[in-house]
PDB file of N, CA and C in Angstrom:
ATOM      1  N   UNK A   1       0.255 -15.392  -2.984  1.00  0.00           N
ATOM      2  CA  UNK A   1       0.261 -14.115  -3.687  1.00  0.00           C
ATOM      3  C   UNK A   1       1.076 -13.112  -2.877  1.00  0.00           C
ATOM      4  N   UNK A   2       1.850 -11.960  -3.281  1.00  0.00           N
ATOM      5  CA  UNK A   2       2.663 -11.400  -2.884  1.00  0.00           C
ATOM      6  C   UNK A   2       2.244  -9.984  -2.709  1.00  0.00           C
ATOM      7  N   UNK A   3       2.366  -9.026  -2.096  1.00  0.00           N
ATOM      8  CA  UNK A   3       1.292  -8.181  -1.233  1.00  0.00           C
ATOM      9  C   UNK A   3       1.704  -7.036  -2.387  1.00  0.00           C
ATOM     10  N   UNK A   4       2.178  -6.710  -3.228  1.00  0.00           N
ATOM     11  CA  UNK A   4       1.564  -5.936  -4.836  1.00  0.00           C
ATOM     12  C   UNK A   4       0.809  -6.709  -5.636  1.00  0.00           C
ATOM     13  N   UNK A   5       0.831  -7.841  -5.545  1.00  0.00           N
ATOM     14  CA  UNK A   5      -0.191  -8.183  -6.346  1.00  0.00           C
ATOM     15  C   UNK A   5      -1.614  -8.324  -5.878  1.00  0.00           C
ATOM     16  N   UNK A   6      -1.369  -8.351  -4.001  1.00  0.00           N
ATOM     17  CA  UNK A   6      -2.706  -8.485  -3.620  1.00  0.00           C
ATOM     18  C   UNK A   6      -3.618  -7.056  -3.477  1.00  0.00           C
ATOM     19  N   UNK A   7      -2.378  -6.212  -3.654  1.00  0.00           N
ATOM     20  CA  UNK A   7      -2.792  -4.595  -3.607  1.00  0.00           C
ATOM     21  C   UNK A   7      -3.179  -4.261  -4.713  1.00  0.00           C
ATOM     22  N   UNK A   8      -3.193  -5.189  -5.922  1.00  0.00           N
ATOM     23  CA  UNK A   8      -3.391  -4.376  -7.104  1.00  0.00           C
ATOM     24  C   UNK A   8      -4.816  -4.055  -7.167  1.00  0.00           C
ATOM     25  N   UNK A   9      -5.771  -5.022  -6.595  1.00  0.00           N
ATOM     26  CA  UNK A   9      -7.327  -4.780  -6.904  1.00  0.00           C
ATOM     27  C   UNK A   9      -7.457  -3.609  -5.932  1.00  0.00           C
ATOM     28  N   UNK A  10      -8.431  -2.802  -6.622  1.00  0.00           N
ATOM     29  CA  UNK A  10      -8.930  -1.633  -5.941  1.00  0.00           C
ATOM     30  C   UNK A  10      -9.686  -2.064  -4.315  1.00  0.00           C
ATOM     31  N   UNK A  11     -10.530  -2.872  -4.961  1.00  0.00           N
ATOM     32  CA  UNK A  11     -11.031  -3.489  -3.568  1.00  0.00           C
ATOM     33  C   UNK A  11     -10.605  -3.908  -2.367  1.00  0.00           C
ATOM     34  N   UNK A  12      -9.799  -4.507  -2.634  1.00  0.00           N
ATOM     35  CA  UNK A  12      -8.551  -4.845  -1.307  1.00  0.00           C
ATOM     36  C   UNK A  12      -7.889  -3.660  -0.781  1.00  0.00           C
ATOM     37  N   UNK A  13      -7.719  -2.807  -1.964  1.00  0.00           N
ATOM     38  CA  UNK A  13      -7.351  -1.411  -1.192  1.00  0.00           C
ATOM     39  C   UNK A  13      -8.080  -1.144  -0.218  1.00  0.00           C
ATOM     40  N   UNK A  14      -9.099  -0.849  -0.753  1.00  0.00           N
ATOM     41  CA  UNK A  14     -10.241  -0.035  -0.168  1.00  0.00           C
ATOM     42  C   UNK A  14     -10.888  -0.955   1.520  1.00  0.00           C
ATOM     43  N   UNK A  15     -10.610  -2.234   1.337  1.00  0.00           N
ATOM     44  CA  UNK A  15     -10.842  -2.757   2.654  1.00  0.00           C
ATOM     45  C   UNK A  15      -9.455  -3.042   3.539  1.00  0.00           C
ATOM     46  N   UNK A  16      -8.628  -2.267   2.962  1.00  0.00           N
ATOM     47  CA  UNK A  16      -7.434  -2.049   3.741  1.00  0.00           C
ATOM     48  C   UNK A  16      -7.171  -0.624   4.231  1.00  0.00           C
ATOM     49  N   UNK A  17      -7.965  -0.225   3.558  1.00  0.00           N
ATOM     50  CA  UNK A  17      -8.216   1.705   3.904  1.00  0.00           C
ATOM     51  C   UNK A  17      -9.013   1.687   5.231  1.00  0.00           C
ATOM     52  N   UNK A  18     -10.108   0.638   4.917  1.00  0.00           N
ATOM     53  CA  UNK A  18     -11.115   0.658   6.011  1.00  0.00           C
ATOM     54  C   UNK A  18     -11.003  -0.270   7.215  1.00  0.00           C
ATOM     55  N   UNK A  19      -9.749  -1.001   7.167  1.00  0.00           N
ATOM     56  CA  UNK A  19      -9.119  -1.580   8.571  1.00  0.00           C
ATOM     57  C   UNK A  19      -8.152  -0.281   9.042  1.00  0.00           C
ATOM     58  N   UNK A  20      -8.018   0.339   8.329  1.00  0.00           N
ATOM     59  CA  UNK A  20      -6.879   0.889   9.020  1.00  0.00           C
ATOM     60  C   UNK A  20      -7.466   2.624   9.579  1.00  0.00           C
ATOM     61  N   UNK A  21      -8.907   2.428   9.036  1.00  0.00           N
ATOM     62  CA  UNK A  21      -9.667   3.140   9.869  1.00  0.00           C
ATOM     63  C   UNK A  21      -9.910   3.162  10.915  1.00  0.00           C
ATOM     64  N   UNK A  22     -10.559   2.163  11.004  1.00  0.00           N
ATOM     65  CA  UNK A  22     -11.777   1.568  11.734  1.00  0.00           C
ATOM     66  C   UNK A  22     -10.852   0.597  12.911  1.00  0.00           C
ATOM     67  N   UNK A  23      -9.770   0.012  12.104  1.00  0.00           N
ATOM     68  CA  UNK A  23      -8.878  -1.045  13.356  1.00  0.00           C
ATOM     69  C   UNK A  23      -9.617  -2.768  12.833  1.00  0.00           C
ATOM     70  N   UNK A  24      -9.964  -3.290  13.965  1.00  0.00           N
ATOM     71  CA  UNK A  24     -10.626  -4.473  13.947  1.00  0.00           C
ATOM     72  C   UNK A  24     -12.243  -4.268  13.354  1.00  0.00           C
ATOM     73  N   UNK A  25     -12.546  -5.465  12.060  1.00  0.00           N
ATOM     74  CA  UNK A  25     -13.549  -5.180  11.552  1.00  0.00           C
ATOM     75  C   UNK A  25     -13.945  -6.956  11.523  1.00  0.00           C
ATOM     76  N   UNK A  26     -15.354  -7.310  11.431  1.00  0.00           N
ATOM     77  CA  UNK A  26     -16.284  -7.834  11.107  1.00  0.00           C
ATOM     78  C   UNK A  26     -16.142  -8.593   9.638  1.00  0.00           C
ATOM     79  N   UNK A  27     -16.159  -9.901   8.694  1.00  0.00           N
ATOM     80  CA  UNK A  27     -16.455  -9.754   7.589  1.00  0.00           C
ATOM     81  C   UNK A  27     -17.740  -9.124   7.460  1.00  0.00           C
ATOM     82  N   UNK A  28     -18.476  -9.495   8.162  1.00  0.00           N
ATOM     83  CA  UNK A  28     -19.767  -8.900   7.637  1.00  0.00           C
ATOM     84  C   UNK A  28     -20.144  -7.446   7.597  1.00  0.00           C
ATOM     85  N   UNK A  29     -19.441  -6.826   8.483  1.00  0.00           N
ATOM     86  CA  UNK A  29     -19.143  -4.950   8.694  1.00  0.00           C
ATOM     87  C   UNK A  29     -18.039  -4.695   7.463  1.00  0.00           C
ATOM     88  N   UNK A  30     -17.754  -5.554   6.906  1.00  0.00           N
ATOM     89  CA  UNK A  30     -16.579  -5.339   5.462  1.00  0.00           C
ATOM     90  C   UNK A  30     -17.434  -4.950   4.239  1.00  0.00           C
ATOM     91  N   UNK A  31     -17.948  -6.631   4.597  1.00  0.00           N
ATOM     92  CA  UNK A  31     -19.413  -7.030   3.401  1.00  0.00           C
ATOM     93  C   UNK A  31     -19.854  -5.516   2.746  1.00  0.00           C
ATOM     94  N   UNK A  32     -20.264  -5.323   4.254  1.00  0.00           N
ATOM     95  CA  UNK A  32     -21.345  -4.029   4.143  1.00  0.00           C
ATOM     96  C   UNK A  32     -21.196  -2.905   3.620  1.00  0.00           C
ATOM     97  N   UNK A  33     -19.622  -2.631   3.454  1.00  0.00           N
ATOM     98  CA  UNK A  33     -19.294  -1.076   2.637  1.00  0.00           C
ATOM     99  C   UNK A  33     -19.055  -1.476   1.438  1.00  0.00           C
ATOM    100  N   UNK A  34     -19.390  -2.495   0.636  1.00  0.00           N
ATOM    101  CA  UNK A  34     -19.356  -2.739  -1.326  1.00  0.00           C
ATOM    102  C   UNK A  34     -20.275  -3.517  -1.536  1.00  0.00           C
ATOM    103  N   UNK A  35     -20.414  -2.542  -2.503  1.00  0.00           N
ATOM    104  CA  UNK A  35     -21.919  -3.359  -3.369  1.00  0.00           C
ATOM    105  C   UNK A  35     -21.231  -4.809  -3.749  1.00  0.00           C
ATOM    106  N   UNK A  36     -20.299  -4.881  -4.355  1.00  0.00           N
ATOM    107  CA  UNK A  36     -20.262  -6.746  -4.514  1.00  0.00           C
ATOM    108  C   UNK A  36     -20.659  -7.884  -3.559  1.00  0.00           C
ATOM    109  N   UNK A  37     -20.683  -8.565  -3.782  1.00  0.00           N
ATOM    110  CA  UNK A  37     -21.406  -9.984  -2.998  1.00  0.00           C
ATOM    111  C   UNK A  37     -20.192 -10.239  -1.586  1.00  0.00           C
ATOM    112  N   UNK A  38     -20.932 -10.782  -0.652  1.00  0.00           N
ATOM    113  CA  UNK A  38     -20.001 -11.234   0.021  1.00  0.00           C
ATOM    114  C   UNK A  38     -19.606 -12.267   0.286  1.00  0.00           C
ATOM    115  N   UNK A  39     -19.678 -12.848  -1.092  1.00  0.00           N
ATOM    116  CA  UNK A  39     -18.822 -14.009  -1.172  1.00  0.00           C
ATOM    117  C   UNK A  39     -17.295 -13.618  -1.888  1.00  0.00           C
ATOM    118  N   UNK A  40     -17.993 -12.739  -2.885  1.00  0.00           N
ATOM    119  CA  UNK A  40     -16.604 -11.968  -3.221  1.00  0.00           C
ATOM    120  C   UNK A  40     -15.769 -11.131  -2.296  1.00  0.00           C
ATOM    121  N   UNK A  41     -16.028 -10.390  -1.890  1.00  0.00           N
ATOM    122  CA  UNK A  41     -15.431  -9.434  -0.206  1.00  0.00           C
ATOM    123  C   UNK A  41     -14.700 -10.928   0.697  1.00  0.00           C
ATOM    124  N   UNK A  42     -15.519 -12.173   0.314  1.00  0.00           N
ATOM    125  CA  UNK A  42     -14.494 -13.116   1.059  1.00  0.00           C
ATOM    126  C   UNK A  42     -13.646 -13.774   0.463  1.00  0.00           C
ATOM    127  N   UNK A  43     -13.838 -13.495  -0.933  1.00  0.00           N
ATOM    128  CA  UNK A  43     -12.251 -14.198  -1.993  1.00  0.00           C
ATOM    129  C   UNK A  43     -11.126 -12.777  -1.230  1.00  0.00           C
ATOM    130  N   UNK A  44     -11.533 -11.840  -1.443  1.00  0.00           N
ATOM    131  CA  UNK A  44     -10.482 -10.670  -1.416  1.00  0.00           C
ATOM    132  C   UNK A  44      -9.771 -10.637   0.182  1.00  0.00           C
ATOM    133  N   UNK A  45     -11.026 -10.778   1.000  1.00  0.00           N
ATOM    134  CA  UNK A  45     -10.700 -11.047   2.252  1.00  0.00           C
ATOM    135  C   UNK A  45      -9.036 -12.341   2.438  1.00  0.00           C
ATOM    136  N   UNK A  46      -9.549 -13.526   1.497  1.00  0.00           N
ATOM    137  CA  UNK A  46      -8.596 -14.562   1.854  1.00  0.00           C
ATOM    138  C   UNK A  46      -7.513 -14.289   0.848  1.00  0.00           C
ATOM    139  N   UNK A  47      -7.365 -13.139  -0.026  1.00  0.00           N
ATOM    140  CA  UNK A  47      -6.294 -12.917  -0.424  1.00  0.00           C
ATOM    141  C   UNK A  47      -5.234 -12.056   0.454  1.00  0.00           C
ATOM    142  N   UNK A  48      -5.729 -11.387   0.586  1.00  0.00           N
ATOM    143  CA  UNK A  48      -5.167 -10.364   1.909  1.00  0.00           C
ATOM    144  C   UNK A  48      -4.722 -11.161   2.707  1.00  0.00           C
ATOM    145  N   UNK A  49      -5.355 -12.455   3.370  1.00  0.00           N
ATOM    146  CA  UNK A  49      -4.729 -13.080   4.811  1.00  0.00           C
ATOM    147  C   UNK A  49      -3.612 -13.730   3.655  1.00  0.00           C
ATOM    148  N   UNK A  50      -4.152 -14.634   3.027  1.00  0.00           N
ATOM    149  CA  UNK A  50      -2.594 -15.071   2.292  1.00  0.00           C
ATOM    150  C   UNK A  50      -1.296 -14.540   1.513  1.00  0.00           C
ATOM    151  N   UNK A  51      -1.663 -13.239   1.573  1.00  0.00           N
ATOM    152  CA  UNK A  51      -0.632 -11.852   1.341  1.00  0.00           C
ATOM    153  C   UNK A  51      -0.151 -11.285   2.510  1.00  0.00           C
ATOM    154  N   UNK A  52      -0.525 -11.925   3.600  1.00  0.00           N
ATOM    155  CA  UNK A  52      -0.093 -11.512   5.000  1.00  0.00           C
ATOM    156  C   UNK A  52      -0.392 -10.151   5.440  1.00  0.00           C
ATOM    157  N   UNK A  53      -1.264  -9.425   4.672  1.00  0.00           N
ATOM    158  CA  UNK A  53      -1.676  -8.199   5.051  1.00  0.00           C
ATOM    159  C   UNK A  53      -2.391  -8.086   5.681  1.00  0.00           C
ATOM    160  N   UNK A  54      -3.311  -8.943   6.217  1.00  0.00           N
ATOM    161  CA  UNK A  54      -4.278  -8.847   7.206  1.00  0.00           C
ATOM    162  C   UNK A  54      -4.562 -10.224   8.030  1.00  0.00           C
ATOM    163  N   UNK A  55      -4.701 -10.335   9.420  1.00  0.00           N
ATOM    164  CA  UNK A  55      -4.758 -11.428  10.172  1.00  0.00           C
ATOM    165  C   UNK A  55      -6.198 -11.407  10.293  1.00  0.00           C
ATOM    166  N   UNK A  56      -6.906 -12.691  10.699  1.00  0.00           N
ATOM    167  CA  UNK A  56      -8.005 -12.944  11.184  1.00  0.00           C
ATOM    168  C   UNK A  56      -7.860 -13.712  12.218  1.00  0.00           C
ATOM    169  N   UNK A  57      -9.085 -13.396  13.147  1.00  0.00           N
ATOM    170  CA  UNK A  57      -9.854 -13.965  14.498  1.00  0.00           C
ATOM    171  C   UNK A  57     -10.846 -14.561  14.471  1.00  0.00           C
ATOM    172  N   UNK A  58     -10.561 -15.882  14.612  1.00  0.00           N
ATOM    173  CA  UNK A  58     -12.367 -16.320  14.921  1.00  0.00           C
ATOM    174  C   UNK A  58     -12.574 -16.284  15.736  1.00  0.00           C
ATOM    175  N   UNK A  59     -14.032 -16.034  15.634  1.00  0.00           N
ATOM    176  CA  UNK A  59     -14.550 -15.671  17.556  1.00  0.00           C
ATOM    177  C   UNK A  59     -15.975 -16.270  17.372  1.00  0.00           C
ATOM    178  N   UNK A  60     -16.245 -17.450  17.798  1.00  0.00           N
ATOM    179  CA  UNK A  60     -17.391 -18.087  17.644  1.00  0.00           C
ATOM    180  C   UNK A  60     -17.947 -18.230  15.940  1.00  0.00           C
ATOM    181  N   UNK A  61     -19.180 -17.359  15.694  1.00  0.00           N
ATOM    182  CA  UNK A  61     -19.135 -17.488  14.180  1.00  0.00           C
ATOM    183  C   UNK A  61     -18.404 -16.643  13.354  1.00  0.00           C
ATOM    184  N   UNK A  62     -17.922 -15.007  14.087  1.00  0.00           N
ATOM    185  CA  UNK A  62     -17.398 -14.311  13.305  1.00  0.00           C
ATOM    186  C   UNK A  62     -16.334 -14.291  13.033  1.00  0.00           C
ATOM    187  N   UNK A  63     -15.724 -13.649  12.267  1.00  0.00           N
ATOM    188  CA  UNK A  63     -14.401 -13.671  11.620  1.00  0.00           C
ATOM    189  C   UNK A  63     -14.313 -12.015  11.610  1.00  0.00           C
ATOM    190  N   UNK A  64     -13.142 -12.165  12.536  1.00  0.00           N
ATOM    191  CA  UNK A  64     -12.186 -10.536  12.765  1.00  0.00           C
ATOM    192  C   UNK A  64     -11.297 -10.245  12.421  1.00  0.00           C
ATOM    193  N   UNK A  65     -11.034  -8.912  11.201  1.00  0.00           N
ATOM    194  CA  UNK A  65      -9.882  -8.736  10.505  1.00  0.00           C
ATOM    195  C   UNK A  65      -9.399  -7.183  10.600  1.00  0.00           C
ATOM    196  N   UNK A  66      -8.151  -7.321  11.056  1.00  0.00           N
ATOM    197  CA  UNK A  66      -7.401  -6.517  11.129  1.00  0.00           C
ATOM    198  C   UNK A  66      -5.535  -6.175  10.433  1.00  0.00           C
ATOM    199  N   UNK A  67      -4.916  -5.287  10.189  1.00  0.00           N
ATOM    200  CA  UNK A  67      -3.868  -5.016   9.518  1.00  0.00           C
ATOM    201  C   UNK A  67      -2.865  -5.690  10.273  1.00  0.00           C
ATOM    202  N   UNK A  68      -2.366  -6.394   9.575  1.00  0.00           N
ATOM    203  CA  UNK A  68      -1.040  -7.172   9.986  1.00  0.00           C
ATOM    204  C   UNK A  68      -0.295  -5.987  10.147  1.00  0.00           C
ATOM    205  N   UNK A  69       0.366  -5.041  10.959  1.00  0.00           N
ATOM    206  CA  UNK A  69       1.345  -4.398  10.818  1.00  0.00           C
ATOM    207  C   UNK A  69       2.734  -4.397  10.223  1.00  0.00           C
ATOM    208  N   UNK A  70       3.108  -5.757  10.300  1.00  0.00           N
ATOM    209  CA  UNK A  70       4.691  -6.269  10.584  1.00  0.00           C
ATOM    210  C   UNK A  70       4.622  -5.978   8.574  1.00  0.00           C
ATOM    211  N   UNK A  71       3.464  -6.297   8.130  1.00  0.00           N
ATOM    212  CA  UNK A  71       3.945  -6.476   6.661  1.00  0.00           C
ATOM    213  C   UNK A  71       3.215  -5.213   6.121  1.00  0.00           C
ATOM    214  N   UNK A  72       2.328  -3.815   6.388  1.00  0.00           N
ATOM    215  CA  UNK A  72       2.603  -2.749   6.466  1.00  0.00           C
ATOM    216  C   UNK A  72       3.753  -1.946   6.209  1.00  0.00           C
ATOM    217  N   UNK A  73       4.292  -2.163   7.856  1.00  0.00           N
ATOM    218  CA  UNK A  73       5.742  -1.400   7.875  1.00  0.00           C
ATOM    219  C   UNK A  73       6.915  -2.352   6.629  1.00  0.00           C
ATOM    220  N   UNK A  74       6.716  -3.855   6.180  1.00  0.00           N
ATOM    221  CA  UNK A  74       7.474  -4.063   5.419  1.00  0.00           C
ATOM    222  C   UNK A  74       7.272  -3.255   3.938  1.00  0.00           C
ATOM    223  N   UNK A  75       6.450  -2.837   3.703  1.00  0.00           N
ATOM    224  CA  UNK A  75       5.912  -2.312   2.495  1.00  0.00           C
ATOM    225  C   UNK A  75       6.021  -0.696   2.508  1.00  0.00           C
ATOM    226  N   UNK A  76       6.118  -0.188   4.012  1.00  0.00           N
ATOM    227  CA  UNK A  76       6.610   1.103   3.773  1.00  0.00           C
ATOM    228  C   UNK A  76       7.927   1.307   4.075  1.00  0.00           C
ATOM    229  N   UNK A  77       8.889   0.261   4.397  1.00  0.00           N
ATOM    230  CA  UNK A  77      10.276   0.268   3.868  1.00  0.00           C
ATOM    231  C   UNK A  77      10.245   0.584   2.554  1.00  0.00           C
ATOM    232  N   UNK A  78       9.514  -0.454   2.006  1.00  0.00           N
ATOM    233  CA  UNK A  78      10.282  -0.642   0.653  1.00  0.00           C
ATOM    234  C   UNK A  78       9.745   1.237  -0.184  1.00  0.00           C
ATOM    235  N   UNK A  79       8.585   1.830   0.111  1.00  0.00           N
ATOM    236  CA  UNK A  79       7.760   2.841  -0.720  1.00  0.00           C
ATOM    237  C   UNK A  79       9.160   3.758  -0.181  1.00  0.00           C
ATOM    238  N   UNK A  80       9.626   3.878   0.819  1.00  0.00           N
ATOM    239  CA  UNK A  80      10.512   4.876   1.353  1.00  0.00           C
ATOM    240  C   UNK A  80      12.078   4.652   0.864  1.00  0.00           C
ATOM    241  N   UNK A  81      12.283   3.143   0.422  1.00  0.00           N
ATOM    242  CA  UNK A  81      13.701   3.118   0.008  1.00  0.00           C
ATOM    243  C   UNK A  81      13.468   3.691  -1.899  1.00  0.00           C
ATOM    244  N   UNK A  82      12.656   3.410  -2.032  1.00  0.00           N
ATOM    245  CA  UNK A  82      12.440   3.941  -3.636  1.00  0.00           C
ATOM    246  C   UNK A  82      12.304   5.647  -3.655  1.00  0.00           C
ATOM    247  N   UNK A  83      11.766   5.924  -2.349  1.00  0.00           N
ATOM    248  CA  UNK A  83      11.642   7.336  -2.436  1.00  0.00           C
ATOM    249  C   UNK A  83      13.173   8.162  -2.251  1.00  0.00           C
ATOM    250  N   UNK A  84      14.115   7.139  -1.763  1.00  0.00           N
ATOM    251  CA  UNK A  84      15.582   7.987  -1.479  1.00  0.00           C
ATOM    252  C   UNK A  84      16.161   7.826  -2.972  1.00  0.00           C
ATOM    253  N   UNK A  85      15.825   6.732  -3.722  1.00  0.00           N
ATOM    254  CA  UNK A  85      16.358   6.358  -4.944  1.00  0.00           C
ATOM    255  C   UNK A  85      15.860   8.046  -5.470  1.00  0.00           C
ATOM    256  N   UNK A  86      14.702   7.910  -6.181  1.00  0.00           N
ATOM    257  CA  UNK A  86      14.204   8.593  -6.842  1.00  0.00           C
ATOM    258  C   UNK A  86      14.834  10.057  -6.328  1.00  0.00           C
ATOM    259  N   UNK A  87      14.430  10.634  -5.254  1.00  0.00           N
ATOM    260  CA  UNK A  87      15.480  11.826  -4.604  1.00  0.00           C
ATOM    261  C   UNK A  87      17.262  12.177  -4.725  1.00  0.00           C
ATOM    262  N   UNK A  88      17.836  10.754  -5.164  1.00  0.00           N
ATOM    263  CA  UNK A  88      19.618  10.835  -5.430  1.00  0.00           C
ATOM    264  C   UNK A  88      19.108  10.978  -6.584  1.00  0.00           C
ATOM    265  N   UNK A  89      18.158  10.552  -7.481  1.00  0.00           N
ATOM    266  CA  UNK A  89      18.223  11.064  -9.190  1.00  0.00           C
ATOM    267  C   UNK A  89      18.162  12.335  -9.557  1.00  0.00           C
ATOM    268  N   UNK A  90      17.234  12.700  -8.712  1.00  0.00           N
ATOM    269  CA  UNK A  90      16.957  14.415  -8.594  1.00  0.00           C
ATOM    270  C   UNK A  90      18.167  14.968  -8.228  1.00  0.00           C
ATOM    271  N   UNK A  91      18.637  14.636  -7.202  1.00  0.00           N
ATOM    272  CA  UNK A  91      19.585  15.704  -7.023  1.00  0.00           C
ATOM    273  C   UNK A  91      20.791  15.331  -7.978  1.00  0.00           C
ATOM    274  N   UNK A  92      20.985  14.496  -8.743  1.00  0.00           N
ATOM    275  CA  UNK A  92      21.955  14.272  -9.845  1.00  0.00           C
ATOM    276  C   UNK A  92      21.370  15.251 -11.106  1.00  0.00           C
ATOM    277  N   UNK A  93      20.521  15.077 -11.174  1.00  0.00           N
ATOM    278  CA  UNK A  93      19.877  15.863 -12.452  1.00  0.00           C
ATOM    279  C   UNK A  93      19.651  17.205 -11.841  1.00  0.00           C
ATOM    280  N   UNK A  94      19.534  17.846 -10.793  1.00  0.00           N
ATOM    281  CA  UNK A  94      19.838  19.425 -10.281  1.00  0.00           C
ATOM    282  C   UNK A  94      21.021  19.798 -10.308  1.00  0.00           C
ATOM    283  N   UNK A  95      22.274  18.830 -10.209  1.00  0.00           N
ATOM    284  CA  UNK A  95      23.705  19.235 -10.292  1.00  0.00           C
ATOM    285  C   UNK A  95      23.899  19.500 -11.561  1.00  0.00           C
ATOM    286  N   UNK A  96      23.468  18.541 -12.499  1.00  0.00           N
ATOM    287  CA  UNK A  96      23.978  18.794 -14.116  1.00  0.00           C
ATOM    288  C   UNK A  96      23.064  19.830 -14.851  1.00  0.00           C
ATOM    289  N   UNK A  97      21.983  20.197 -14.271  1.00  0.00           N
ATOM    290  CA  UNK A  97      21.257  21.537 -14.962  1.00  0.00           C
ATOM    291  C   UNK A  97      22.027  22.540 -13.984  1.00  0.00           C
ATOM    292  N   UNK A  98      22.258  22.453 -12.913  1.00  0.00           N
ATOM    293  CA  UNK A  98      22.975  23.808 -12.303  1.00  0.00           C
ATOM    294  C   UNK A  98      24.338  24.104 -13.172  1.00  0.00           C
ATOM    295  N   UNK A  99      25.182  23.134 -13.615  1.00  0.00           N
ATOM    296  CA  UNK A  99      26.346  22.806 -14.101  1.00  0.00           C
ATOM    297  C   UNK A  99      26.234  23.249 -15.363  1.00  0.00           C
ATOM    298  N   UNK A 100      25.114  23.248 -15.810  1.00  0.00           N
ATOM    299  CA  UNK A 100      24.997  23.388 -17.427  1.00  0.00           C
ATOM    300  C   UNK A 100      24.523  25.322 -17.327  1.00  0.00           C
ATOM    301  N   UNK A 101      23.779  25.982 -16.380  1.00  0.00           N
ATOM    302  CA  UNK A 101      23.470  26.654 -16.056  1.00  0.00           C
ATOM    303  C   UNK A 101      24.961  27.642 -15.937  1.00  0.00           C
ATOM    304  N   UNK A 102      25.707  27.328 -15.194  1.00  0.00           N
ATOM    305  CA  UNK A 102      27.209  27.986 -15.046  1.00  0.00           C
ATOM    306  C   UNK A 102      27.818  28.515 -16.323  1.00  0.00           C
ATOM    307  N   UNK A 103      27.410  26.988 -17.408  1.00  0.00           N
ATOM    308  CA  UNK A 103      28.530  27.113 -18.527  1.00  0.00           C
ATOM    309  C   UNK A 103      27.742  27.996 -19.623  1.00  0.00           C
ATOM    310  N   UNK A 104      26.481  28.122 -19.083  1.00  0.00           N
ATOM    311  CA  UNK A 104      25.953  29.292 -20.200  1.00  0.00           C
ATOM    312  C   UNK A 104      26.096  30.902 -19.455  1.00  0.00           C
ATOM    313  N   UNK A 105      26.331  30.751 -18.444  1.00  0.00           N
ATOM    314  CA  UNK A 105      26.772  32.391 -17.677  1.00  0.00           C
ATOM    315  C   UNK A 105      27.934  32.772 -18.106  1.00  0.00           C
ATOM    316  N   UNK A 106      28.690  31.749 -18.291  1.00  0.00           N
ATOM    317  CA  UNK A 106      30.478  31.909 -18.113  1.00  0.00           C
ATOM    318  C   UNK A 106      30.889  32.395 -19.618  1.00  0.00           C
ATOM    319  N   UNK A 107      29.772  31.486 -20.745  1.00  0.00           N
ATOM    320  CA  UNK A 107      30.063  31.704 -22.047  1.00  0.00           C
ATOM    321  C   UNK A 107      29.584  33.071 -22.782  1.00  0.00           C
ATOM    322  N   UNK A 108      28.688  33.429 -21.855  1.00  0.00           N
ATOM    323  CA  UNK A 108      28.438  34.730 -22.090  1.00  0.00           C
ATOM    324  C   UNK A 108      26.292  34.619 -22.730  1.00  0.00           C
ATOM    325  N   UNK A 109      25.657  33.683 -22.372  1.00  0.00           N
ATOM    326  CA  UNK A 109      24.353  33.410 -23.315  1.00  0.00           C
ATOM    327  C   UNK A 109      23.354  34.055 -22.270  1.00  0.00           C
TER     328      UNK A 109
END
């Protein structure tokens, strides 16, 4: 799965909000902030590791999860290259209302 699609569930958000709180978390300290089961918190959990958004540690019985960074920062490339897009549109569409703006001064309106 590819890390918009693993972002699309709210839930995965929300336990990606709360690694990036908190840092290194617990499944079971995950479990613990949603009412759903934690068997479910561990489907979402293993979507995230297989979306590369989050690594895990085993450490005896527990399992430690924290934000992959590397695919973070790949994802805020991409939010930031859409944001220059969207900004050259704007300023194309501020030139042609300024432009259009001129030709109603000049015409006399």
């Amino acid at each position: 799965m590819d890390m918009f699609s693993a972002l699309a569930d709210p839930n995965r958000r929300h336990i990606i909000e709360l690694l990036a709180q908190n840092g290194q978390l617990s499944s079971t300290a995950i479990s613990a902030k949603f009412s759903v089961s934690a068997p479910a918190i561990s489907q979402h959990l293993k979507v995230l590791r297989e979306a590369k958004l989050v690594k895990m540690e085993k450490r005896a019985q527990t399992h430690l999860y924290q934000i992959n960074p590397e695919k973070i920062e790949e994802l805020e490339v991409w939010v930031q290259k859409l944001g220059r897009m969207w900004d050259a549109r704007f300023e194309r569409l501020d030139r042609v209302l300024a432009a259009e703006k001129r030709k109603l001064k000049t015409h006399g309106r």
